[in-house]
C-alpha atoms as a PDB file:
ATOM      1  CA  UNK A   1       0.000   0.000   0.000  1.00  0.00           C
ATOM      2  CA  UNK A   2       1.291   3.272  -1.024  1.00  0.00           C
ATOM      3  CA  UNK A   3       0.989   6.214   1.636  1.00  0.00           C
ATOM      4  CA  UNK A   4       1.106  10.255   0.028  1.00  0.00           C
ATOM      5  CA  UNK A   5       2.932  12.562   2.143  1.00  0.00           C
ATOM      6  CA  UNK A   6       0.226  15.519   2.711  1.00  0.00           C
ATOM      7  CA  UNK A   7       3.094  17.515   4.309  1.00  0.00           C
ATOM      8  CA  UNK A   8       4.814  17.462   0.536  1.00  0.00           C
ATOM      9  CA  UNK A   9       1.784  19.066  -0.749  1.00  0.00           C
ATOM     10  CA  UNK A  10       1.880  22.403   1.099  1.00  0.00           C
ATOM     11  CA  UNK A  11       3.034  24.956  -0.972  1.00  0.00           C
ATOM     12  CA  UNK A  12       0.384  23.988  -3.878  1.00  0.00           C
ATOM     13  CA  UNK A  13      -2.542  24.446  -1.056  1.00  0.00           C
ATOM     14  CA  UNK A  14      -5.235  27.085  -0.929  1.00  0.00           C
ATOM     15  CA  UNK A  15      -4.236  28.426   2.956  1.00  0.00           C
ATOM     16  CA  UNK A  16      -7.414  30.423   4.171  1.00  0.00           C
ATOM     17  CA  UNK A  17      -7.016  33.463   5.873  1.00  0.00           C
ATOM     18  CA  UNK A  18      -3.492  34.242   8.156  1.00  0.00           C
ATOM     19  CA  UNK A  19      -5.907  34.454  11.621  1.00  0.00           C
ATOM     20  CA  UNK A  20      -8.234  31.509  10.377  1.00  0.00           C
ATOM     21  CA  UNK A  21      -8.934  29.229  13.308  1.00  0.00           C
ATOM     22  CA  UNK A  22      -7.926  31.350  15.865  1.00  0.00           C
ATOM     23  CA  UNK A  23     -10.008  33.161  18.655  1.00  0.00           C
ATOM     24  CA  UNK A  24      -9.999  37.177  18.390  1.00  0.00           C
ATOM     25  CA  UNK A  25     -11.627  39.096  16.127  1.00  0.00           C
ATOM     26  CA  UNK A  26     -11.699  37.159  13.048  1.00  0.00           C
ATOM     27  CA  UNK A  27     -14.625  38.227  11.887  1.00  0.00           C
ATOM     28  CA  UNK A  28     -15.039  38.604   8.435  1.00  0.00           C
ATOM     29  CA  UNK A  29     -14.604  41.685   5.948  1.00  0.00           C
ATOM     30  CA  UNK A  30     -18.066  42.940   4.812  1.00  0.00           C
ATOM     31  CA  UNK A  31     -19.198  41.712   1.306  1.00  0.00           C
ATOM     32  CA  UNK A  32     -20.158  40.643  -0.877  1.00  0.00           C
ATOM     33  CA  UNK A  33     -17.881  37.964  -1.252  1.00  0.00           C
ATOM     34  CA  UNK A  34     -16.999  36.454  -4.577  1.00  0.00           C
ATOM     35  CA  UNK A  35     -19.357  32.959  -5.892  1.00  0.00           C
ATOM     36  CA  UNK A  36     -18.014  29.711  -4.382  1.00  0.00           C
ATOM     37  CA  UNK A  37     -19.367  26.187  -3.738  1.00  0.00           C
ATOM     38  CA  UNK A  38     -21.358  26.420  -0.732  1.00  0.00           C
ATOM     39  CA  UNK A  39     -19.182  24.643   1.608  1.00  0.00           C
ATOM     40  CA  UNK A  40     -16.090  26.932   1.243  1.00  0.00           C
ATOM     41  CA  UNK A  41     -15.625  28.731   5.024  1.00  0.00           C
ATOM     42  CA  UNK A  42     -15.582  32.238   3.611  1.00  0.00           C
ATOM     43  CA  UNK A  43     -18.797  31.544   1.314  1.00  0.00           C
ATOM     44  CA  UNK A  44     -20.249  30.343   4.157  1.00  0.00           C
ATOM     45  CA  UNK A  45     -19.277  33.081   6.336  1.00  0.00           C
ATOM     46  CA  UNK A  46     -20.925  35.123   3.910  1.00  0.00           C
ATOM     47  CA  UNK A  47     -24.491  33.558   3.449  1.00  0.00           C
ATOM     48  CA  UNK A  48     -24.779  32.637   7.474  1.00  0.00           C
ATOM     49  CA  UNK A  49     -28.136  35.031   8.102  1.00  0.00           C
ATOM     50  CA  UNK A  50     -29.471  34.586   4.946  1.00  0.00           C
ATOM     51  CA  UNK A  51     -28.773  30.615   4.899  1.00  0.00           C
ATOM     52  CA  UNK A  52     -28.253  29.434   7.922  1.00  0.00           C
ATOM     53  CA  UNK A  53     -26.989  25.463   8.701  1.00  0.00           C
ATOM     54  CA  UNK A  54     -29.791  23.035   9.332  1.00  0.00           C
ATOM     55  CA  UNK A  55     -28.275  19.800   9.865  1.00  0.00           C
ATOM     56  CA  UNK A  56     -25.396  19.679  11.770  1.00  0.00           C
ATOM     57  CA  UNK A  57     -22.935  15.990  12.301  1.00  0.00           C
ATOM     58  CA  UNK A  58     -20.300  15.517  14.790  1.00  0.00           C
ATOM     59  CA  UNK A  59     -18.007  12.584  13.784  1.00  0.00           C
ATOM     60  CA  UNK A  60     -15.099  11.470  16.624  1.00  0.00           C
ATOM     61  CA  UNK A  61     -14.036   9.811  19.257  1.00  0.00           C
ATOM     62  CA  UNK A  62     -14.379  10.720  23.419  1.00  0.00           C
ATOM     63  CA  UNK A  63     -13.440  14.119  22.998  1.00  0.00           C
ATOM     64  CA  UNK A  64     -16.593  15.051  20.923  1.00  0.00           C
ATOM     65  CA  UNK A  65     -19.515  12.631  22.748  1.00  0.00           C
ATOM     66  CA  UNK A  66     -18.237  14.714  25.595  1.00  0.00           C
ATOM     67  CA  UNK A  67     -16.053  12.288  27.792  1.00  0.00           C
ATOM     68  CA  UNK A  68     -15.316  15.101  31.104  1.00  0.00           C
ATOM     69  CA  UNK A  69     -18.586  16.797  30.897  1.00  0.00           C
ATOM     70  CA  UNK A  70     -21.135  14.958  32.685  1.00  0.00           C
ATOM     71  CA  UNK A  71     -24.813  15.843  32.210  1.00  0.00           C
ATOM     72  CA  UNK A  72     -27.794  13.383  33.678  1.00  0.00           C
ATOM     73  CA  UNK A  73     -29.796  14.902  30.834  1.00  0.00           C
ATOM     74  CA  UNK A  74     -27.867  14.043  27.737  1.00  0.00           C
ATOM     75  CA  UNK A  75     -27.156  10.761  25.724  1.00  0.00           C
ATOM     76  CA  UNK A  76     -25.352   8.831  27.480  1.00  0.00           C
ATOM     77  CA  UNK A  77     -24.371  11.316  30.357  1.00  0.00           C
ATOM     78  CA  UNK A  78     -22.094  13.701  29.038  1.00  0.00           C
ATOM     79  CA  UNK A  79     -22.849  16.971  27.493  1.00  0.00           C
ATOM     80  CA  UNK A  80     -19.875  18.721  25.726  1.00  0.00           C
ATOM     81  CA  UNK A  81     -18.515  21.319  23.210  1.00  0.00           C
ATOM     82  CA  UNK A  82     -20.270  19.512  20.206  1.00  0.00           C
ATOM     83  CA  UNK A  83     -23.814  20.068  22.435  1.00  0.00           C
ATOM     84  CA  UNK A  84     -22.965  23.194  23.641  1.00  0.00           C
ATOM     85  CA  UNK A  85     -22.754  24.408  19.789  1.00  0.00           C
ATOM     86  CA  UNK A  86     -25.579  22.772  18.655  1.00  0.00           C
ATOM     87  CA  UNK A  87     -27.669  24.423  21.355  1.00  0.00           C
ATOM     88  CA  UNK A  88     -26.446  28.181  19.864  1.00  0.00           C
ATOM     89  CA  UNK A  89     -26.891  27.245  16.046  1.00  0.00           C
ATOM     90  CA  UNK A  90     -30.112  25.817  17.303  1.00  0.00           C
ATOM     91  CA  UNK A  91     -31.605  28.779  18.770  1.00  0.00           C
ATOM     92  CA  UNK A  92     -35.080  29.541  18.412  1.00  0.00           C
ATOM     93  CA  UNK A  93     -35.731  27.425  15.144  1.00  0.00           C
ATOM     94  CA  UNK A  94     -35.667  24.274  13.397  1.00  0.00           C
ATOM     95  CA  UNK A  95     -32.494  22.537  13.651  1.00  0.00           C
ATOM     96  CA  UNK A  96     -31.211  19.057  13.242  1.00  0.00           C
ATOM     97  CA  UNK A  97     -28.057  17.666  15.231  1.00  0.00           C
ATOM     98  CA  UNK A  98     -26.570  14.037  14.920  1.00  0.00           C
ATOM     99  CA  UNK A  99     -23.760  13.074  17.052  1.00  0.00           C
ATOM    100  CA  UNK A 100     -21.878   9.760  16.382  1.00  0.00           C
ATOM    101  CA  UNK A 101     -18.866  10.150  18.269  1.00  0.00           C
ATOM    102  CA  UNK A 102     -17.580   6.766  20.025  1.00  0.00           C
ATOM    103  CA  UNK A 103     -15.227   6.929  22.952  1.00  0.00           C
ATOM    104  CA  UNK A 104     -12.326   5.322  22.022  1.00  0.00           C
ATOM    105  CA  UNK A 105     -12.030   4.747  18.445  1.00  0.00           C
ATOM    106  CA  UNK A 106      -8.843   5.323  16.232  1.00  0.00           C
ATOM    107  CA  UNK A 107      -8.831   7.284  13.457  1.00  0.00           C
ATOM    108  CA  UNK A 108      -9.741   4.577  10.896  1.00  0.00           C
ATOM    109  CA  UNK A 109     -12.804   3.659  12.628  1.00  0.00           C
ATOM    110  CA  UNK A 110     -14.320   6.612  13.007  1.00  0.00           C
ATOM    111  CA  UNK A 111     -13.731   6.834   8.862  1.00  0.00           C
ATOM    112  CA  UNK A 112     -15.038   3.104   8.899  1.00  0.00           C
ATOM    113  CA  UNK A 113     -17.913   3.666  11.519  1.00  0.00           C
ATOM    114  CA  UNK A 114     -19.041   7.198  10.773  1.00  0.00           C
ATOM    115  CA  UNK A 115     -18.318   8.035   7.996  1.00  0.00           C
ATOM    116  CA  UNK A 116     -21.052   6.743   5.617  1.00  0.00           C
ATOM    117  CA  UNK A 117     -24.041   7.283   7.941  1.00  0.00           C
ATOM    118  CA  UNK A 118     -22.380  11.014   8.007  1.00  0.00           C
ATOM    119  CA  UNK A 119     -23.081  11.376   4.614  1.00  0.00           C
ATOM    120  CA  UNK A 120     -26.471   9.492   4.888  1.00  0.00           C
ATOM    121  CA  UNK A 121     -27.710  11.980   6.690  1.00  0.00           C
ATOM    122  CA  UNK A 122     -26.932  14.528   4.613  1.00  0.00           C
ATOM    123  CA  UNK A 123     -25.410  17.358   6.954  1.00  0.00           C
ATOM    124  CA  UNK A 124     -24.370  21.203   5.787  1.00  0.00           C
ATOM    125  CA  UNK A 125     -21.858  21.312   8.614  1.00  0.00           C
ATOM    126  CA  UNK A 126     -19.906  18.296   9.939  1.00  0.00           C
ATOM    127  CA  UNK A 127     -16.882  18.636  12.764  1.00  0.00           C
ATOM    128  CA  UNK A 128     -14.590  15.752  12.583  1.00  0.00           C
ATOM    129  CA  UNK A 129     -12.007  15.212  15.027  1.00  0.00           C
ATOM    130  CA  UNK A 130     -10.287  11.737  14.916  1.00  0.00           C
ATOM    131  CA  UNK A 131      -6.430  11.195  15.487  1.00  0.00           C
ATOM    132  CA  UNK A 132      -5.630  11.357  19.011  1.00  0.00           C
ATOM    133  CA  UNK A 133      -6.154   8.010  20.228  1.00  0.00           C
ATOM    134  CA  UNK A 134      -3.720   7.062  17.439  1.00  0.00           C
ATOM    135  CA  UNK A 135      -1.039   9.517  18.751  1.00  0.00           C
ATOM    136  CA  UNK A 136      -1.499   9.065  22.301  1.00  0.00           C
ATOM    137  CA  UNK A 137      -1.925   5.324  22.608  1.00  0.00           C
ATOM    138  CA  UNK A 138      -0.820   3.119  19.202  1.00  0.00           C
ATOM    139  CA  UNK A 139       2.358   5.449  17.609  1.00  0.00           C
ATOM    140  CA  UNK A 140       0.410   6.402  15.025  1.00  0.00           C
ATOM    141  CA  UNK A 141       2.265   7.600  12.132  1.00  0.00           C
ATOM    142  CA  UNK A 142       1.140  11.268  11.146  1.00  0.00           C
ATOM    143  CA  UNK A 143       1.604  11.190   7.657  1.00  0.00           C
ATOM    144  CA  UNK A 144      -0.609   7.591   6.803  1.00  0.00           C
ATOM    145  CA  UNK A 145      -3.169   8.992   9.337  1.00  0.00           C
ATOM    146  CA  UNK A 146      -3.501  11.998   7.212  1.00  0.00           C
ATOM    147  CA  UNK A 147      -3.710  10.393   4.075  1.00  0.00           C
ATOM    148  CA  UNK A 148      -6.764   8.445   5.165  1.00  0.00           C
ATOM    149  CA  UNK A 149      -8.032  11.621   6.337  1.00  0.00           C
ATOM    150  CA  UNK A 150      -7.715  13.768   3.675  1.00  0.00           C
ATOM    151  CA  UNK A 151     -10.029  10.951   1.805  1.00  0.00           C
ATOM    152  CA  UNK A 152     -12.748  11.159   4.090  1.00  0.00           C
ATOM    153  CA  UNK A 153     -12.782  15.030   4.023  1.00  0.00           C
ATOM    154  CA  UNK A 154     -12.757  15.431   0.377  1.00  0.00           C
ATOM    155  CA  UNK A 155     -16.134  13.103   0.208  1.00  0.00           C
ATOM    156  CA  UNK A 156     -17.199  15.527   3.685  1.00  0.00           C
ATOM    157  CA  UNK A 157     -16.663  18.530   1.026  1.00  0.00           C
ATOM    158  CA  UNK A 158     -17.661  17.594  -2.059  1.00  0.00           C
ATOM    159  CA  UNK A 159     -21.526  17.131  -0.866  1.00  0.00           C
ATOM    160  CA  UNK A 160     -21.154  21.170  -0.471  1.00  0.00           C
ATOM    161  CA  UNK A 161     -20.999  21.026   3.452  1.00  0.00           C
ATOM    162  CA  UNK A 162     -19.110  23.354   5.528  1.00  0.00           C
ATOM    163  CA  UNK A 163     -16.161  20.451   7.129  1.00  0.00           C
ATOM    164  CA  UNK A 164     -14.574  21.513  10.353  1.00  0.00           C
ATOM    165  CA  UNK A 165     -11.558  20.000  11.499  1.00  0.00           C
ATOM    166  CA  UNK A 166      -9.517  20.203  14.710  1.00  0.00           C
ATOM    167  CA  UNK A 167      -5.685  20.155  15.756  1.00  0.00           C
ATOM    168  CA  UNK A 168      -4.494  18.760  18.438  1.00  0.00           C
ATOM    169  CA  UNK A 169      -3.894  20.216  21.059  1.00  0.00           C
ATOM    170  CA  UNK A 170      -0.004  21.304  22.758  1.00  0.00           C
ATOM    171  CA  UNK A 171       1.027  18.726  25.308  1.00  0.00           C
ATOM    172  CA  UNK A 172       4.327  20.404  25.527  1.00  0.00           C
ATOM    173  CA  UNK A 173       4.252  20.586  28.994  1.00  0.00           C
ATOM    174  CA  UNK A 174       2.725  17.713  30.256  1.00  0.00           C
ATOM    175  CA  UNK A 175       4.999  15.056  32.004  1.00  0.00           C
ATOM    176  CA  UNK A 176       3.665  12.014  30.172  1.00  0.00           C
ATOM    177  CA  UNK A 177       2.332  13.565  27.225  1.00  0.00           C
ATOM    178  CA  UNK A 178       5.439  15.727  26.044  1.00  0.00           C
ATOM    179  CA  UNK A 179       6.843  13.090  24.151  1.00  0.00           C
ATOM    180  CA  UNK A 180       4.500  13.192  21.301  1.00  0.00           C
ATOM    181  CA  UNK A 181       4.238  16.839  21.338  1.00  0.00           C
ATOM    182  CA  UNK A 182       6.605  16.370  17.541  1.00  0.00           C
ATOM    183  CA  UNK A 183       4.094  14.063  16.306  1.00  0.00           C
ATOM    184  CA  UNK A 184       0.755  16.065  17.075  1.00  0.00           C
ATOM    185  CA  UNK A 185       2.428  19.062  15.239  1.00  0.00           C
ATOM    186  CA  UNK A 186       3.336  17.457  12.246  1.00  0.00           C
ATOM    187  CA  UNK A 187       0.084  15.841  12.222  1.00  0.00           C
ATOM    188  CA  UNK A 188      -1.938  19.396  12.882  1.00  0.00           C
ATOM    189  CA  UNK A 189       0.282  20.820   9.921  1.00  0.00           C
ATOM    190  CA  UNK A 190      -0.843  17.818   7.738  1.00  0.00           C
ATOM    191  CA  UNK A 191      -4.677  18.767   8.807  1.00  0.00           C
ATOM    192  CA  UNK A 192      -3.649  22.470   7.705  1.00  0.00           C
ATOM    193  CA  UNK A 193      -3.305  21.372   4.327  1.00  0.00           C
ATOM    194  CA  UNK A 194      -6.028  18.950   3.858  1.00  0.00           C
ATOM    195  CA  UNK A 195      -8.608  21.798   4.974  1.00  0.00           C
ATOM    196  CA  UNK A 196      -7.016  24.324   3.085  1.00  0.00           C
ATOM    197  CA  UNK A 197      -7.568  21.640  -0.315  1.00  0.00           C
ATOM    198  CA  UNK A 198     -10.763  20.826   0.710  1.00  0.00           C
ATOM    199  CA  UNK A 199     -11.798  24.318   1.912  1.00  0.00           C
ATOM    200  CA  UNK A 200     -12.488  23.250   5.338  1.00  0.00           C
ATOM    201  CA  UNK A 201     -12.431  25.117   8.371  1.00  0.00           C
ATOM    202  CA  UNK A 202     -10.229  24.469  11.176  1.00  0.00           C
ATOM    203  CA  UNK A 203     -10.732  24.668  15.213  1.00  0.00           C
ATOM    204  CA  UNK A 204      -7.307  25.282  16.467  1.00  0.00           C
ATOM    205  CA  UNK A 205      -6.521  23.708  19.857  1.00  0.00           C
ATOM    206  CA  UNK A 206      -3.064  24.120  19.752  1.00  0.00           C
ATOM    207  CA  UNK A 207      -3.527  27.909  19.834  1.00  0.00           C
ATOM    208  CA  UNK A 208      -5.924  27.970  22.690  1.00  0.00           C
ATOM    209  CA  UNK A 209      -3.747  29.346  24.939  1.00  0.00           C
ATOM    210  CA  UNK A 210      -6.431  28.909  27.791  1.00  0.00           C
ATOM    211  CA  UNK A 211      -5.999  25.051  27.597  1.00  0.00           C
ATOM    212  CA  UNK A 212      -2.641  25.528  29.348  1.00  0.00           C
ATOM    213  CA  UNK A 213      -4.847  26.276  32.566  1.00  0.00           C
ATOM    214  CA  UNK A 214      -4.753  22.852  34.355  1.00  0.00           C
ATOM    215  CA  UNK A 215      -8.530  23.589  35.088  1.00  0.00           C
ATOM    216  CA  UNK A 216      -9.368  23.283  31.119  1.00  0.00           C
ATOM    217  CA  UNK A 217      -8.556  19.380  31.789  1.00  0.00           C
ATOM    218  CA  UNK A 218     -10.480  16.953  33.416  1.00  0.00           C
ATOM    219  CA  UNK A 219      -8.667  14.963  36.330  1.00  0.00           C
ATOM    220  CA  UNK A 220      -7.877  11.913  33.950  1.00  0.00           C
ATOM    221  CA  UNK A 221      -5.533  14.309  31.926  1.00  0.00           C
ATOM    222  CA  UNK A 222      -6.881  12.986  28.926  1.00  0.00           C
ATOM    223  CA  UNK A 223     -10.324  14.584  28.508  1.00  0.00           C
ATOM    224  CA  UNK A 224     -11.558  18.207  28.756  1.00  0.00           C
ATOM    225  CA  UNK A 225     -13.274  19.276  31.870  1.00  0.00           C
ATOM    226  CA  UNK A 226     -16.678  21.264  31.683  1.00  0.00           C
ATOM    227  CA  UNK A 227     -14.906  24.612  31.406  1.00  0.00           C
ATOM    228  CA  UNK A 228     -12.421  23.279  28.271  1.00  0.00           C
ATOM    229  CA  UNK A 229     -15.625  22.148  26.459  1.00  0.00           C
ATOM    230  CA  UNK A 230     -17.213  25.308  26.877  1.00  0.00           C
ATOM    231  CA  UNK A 231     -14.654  27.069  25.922  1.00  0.00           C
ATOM    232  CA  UNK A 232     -13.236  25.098  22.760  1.00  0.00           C
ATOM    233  CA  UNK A 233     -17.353  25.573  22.083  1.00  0.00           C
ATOM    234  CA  UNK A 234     -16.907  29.264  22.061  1.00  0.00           C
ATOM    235  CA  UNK A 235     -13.323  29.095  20.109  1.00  0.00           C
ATOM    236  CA  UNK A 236     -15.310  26.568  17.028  1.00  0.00           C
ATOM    237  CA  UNK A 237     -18.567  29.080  17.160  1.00  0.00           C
ATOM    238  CA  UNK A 238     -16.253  32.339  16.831  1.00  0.00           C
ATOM    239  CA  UNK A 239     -13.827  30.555  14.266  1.00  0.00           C
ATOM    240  CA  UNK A 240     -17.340  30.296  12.420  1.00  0.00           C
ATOM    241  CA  UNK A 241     -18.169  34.091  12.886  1.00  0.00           C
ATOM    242  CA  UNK A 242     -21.385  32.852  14.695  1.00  0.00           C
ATOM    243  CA  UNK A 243     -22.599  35.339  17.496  1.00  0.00           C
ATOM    244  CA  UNK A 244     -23.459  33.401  20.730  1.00  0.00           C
ATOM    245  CA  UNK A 245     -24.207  33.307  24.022  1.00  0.00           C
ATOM    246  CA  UNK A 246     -21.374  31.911  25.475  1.00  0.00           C
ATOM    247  CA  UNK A 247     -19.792  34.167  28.025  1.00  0.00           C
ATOM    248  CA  UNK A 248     -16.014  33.737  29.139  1.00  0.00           C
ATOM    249  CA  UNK A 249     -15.885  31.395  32.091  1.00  0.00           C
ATOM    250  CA  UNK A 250     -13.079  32.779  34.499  1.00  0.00           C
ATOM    251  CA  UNK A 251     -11.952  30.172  37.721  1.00  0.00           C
ATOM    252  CA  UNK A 252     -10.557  32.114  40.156  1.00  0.00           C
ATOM    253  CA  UNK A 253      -6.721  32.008  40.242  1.00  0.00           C
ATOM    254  CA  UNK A 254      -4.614  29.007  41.615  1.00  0.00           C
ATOM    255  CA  UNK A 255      -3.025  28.820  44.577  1.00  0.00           C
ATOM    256  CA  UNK A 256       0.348  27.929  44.537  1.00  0.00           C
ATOM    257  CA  UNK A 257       2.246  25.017  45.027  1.00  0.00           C
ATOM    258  CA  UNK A 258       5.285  23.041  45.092  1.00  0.00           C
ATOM    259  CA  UNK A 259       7.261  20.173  43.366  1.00  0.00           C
ATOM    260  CA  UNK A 260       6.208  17.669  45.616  1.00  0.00           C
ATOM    261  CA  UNK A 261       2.658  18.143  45.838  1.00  0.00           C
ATOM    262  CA  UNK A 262       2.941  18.240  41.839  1.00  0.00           C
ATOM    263  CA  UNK A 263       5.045  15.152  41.949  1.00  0.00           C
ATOM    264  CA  UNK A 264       2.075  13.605  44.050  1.00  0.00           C
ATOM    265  CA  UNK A 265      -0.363  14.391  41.650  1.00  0.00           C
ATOM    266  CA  UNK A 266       1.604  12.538  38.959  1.00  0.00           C
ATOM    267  CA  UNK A 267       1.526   9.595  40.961  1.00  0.00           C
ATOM    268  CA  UNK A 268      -2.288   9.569  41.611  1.00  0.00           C
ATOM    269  CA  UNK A 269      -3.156  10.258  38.545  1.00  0.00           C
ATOM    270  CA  UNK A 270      -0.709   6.780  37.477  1.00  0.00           C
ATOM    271  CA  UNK A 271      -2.828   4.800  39.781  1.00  0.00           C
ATOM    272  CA  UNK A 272      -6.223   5.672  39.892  1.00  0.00           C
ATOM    273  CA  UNK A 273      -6.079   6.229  35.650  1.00  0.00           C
ATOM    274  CA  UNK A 274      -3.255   5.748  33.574  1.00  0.00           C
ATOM    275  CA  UNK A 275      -2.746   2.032  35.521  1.00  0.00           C
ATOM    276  CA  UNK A 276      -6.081   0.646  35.010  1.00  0.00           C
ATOM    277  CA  UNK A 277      -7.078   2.359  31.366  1.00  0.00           C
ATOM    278  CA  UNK A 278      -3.093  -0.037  30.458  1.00  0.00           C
ATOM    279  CA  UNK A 279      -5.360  -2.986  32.088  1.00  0.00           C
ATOM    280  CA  UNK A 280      -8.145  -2.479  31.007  1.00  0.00           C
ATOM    281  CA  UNK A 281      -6.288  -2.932  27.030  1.00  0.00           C
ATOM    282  CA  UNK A 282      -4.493  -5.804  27.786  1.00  0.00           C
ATOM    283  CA  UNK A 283      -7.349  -7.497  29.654  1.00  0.00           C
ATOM    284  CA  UNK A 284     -11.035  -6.407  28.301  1.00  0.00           C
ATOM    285  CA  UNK A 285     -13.761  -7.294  30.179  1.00  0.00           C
ATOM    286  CA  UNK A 286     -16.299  -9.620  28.583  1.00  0.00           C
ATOM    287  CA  UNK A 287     -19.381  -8.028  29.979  1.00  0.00           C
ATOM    288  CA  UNK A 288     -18.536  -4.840  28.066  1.00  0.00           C
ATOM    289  CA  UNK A 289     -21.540  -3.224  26.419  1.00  0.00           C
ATOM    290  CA  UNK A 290     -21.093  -2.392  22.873  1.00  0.00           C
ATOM    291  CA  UNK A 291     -20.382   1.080  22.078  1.00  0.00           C
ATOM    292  CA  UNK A 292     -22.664   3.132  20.037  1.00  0.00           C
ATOM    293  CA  UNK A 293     -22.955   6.388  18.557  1.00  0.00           C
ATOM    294  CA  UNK A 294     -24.094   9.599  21.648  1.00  0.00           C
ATOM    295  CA  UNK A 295     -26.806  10.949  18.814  1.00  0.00           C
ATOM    296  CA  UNK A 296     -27.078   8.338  15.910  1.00  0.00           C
ATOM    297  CA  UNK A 297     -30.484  10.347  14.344  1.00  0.00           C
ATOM    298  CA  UNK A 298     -30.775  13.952  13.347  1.00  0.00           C
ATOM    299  CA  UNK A 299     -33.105  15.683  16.093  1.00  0.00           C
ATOM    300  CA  UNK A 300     -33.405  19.465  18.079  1.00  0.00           C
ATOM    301  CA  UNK A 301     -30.307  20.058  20.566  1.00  0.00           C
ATOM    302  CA  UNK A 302     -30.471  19.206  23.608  1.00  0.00           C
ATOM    303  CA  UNK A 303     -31.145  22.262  25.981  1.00  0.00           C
ATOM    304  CA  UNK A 304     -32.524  24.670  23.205  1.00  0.00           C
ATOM    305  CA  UNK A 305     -33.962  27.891  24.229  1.00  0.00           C
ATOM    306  CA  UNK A 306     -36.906  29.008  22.829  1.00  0.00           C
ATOM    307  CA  UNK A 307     -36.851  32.449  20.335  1.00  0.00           C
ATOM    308  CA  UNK A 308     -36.696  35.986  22.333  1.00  0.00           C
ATOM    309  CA  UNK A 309     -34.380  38.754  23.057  1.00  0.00           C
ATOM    310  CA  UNK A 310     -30.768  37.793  24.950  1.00  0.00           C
ATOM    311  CA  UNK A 311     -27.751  39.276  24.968  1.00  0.00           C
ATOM    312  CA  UNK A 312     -25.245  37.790  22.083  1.00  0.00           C
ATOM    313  CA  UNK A 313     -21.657  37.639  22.446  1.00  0.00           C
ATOM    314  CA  UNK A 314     -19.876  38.706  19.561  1.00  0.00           C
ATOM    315  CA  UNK A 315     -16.879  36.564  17.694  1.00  0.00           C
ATOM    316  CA  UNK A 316     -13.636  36.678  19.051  1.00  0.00           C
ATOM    317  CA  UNK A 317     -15.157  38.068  22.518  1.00  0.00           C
ATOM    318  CA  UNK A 318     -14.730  34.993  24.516  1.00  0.00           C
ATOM    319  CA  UNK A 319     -11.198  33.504  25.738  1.00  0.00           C
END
């Protein structure tokens, strides 16, 4: 099987915009914008009060079912950033949201698993995150993962829909992480190009400085805690130039602290998570319930708030 190097294809991509993907004030310059396929960004950008997305798909692993954001209320008990945007593009009118995330999947199943029912269900914005379980957990090689991906987002594109993809996020100073910090950035540069050819949109984690704060993280170290989700939520919706309601959350400031009580975190955190997720690989349990999709079927968001007047936040303002 022959792999193509994405990376070797950069300086024949179409690069959007210098502040693309970042949170500020990216909004865009006023119109009118030149004809494009409906699912480029900036076309979209464009058209987003006249024609508005109606069907939105969420296609991952744990990080978009919501794994660190528990909520009694939603499919299977977790909430998260894909929710939390489908409740704003949602507001006050018809809207359909699908979710088929499944916690722990590589990239190649998600392709496998989600990818056809994605396109079944016809969507005019899709998010697709898929890559870290690779990185973190099997040595995934950067450059075959993004081949595979770039397949699956040029048949995400070429049904017109708007595709938004994520980097990975900057592990750079994580104890047990920091050792693959090369390989997410060669992958998140490969993910550059493929939604640059494809004219996707991309979520940038690794320049959300605010995921630095060890609050952003739940206590496994591996998910997002309620605050990340909300505000990688706010970072997608303003990358979109959506106004929202999504207000910066600010925790109070950390007290400070010393080696050794850092030193015993990373030894808690071995036992009570890193120890028995290894375990739990080599040894699966039999009884394990199959894992299916958090929203397999179109429907409204959860938590949707009925039309009237409230206060809208506008792009960039949050973070």
């Amino acid at each position: 099987m022959h792999y193509r190097r994405i990376a070797g294809d950069v300086n024949a991509a179409r690069f959007p915009e210098p502040d693309a993907g970042h949170t500020g004030s990216n909004t865009p310059s006023p119109g009118p914008w030149p004809p494009g396929k409906q699912g480029s960004a900036r076309g979209q950008y464009g058209a987003w009060h006249s024609q508005p997305w109606s069907r939105y798909v969420a296609l991952g692993d744990s990080f978009t079912a919501g794994v660190g954001d528990p909520e009694p209320l939603s499919p299977g008990g977790m909430r998260g950033w894909a929710d939390r945007i489908a409740e704003e593009l949602g507001e006050g009118r018809e809207f359909g949201y699908a979710n088929l995330a499944i916690s722990g999947l590589v990239l190649r199943d998600i392709l496998d698993q989600q990818l056809g029912p994605a396109l079944n269900l016809k969507p005019d914005l899709v998010t697709l995150s898929a890559g870290g379980n690779d990185l973190v957990f099997h040595r995934g090689d950067p450059d075959r993962m993004a081949a595979a991906l770039d397949d699956a987002v040029a048949a995400l594109s070429a049904t017109g829909a708007t595709v938004v993809l994520f980097t990975g996020p900057d592990w750079g100073e994580t104890p047990v992480f920091g050792h693959i910090r090369g390989k997410v950035a060669v992958f998140n540069e490969n993910i550059r190009v493929i939604a640059a050819r494809h004219d996707g949109v991309i979520a940038d984690l690794w320049a959300l400085r605010q995921l630095s704060d060890p609050r952003m993280w739940d206590p496994d170290r591996l998910h997002f805690s309620p605050l990340g989700h909300h505000t990688i939520a706010a970072m997608v919706l303003d990358t979109l130039s959506v106004p929202h309601r999504l207000r910066p959350l600010e925790p109070k400031p950390m007290p400070p602290g010393n080696w050794r009580e850092t030193r015993a975190g990373d030894l808690a955190w071995m036992a009570h998570y890193m120890l028995p997720w290894m375990v739990s690989r080599i040894r699966p349990r039999a009884d394990t319930l199959p894992r299916q999709a958090k929203r397999p079927l179109p429907g409204p968001p959860p938590g949707s708030r009925p039309p009237g007047p409230a206060p809208l936040v506008r792009p960039g303002s949050v973070g």
